[in-house]
C-alpha atoms as a PDB file:
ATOM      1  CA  UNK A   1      28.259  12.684 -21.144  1.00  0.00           C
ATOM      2  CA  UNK A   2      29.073  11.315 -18.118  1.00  0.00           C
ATOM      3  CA  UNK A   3      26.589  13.711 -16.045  1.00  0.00           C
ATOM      4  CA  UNK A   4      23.709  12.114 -18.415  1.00  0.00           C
ATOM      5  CA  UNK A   5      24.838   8.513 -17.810  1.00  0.00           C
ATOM      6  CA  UNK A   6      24.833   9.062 -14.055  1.00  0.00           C
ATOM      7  CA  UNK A   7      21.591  10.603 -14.395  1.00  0.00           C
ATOM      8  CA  UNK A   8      20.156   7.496 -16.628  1.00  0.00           C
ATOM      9  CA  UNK A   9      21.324   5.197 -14.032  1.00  0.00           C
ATOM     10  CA  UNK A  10      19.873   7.318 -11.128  1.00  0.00           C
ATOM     11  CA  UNK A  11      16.029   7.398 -12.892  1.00  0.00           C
ATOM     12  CA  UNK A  12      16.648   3.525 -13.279  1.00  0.00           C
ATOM     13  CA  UNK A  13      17.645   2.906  -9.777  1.00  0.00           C
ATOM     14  CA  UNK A  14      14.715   5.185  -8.491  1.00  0.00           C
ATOM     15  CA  UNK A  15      12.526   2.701 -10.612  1.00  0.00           C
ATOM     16  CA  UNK A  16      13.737  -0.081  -9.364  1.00  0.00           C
ATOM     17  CA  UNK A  17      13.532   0.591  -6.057  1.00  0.00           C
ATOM     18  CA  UNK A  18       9.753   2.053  -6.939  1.00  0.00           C
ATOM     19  CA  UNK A  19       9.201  -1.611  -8.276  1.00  0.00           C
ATOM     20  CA  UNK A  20      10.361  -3.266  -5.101  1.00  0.00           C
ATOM     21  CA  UNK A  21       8.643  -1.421  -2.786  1.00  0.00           C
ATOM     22  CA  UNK A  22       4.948  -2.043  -4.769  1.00  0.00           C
ATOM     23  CA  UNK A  23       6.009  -5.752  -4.792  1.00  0.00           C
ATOM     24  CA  UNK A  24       6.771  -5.739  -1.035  1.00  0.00           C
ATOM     25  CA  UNK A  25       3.705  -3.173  -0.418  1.00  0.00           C
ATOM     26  CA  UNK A  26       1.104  -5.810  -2.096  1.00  0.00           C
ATOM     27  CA  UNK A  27       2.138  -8.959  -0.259  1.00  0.00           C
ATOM     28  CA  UNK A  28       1.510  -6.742   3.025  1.00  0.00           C
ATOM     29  CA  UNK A  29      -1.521  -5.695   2.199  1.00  0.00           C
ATOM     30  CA  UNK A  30      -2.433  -9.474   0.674  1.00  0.00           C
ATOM     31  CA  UNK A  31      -1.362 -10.655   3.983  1.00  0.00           C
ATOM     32  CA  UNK A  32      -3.263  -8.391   5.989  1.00  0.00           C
ATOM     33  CA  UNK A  33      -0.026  -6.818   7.510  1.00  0.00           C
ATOM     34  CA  UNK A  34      -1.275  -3.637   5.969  1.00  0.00           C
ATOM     35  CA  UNK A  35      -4.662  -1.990   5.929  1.00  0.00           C
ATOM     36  CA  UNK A  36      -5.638  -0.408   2.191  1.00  0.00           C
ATOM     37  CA  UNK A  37      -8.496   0.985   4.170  1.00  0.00           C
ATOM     38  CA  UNK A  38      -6.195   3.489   6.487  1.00  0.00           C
ATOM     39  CA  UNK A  39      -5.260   6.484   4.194  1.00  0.00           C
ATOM     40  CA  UNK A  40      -1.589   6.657   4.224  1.00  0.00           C
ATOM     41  CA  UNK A  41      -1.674   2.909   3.321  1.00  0.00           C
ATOM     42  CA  UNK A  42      -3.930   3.926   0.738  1.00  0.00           C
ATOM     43  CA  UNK A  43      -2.413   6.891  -0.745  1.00  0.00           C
ATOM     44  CA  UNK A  44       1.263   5.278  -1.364  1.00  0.00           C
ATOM     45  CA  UNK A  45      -0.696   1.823  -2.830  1.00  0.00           C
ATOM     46  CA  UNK A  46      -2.495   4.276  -5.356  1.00  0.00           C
ATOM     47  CA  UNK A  47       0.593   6.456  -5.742  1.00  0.00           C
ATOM     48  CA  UNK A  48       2.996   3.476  -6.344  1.00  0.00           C
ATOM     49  CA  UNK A  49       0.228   1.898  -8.726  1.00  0.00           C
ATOM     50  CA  UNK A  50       0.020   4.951 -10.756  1.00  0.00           C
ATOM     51  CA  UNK A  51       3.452   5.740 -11.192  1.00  0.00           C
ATOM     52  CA  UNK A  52       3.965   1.872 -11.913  1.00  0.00           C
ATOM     53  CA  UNK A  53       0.894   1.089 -14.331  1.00  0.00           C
ATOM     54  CA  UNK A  54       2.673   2.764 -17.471  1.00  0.00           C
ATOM     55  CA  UNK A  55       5.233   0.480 -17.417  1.00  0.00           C
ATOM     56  CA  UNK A  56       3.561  -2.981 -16.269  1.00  0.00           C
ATOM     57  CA  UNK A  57       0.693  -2.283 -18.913  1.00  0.00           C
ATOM     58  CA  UNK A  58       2.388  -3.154 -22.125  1.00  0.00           C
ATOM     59  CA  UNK A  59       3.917  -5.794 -20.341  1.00  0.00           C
ATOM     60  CA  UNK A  60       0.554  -7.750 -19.001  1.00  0.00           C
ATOM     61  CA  UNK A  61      -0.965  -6.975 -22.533  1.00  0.00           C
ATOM     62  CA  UNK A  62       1.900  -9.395 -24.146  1.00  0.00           C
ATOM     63  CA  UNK A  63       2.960 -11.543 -21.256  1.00  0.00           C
ATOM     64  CA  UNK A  64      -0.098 -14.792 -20.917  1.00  0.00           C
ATOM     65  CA  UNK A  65      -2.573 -15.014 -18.117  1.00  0.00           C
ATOM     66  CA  UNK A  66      -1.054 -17.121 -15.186  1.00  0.00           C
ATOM     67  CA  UNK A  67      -4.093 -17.670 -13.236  1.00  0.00           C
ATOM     68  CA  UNK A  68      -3.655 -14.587 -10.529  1.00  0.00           C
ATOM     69  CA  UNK A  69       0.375 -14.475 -10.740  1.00  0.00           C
ATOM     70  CA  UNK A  70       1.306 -11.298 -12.456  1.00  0.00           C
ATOM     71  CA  UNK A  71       4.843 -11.428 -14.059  1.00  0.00           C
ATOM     72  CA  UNK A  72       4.992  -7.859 -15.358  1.00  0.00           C
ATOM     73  CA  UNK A  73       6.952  -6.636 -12.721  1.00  0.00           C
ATOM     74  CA  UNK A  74       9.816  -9.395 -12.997  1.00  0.00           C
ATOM     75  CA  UNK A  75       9.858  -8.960 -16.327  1.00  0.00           C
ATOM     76  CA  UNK A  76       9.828  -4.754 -16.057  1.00  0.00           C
ATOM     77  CA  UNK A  77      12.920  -5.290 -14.043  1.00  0.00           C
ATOM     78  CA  UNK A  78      15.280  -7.351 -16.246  1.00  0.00           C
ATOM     79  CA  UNK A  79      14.090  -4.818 -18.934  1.00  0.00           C
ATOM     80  CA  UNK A  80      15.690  -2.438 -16.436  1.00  0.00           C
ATOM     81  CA  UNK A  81      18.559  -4.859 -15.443  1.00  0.00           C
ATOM     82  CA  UNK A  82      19.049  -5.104 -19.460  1.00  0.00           C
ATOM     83  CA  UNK A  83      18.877  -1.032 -20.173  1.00  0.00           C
ATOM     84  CA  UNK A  84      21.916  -0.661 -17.240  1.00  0.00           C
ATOM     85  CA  UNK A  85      24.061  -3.424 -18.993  1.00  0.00           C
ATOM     86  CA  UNK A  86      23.861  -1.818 -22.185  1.00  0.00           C
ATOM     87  CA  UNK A  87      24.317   1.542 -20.860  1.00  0.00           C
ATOM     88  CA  UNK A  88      27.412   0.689 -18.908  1.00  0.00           C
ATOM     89  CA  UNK A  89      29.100  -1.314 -21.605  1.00  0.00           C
ATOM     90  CA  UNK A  90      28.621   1.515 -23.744  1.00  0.00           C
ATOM     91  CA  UNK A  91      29.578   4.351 -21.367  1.00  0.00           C
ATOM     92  CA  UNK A  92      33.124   4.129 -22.745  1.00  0.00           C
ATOM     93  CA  UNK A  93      32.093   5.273 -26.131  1.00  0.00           C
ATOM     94  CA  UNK A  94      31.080   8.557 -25.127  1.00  0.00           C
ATOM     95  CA  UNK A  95      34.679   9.906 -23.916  1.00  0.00           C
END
């Protein structure tokens, strides 16, 4: 059990750090530090957006319109912060 847990926690950590670097990705690109029109830039934005639409999706479909801020990836991340508490608290009750 404790090959799954580290396994859980790995995917989790892999989406978090996914999450960061779209958040960090757009204000380059809203900032003009990055070019969406050069294709590398391009091909990780549409990559990252992809992988991350899934989960922000449900999230933006619940959460209200806040005039051009978009809260679904804060609030996909404490969903993520909250899934690691629970499964480390409850590690111990698989040995």
């Amino acid at each position: 059990m404790t090959s799954l847990f580290q396994i859980l926690m790995l995917i989790l950590d892999i989406a978090t750090f996914f999450i960061f670097a779209h958040f960090i990705m757009s204000w380059l690109i809203s900032f003009q530090v990055l070019n969406p029109r050069q294709p590398f830039v391009a091909q990780v934005w549409d990559g990252l957006t992809r992988l991350l639409e899934p989960l922000y999706a449900p999230v933006r479909r619940i959460l209200p319109q806040m005039g051009g801020l978009d809260l679904a990836p804060l609030v996909v991340l404490v969903g993520i912060y909250a899934i690691e508490i629970v499964l480390r608290n409850n590690v111990a009750a698989f040995y």
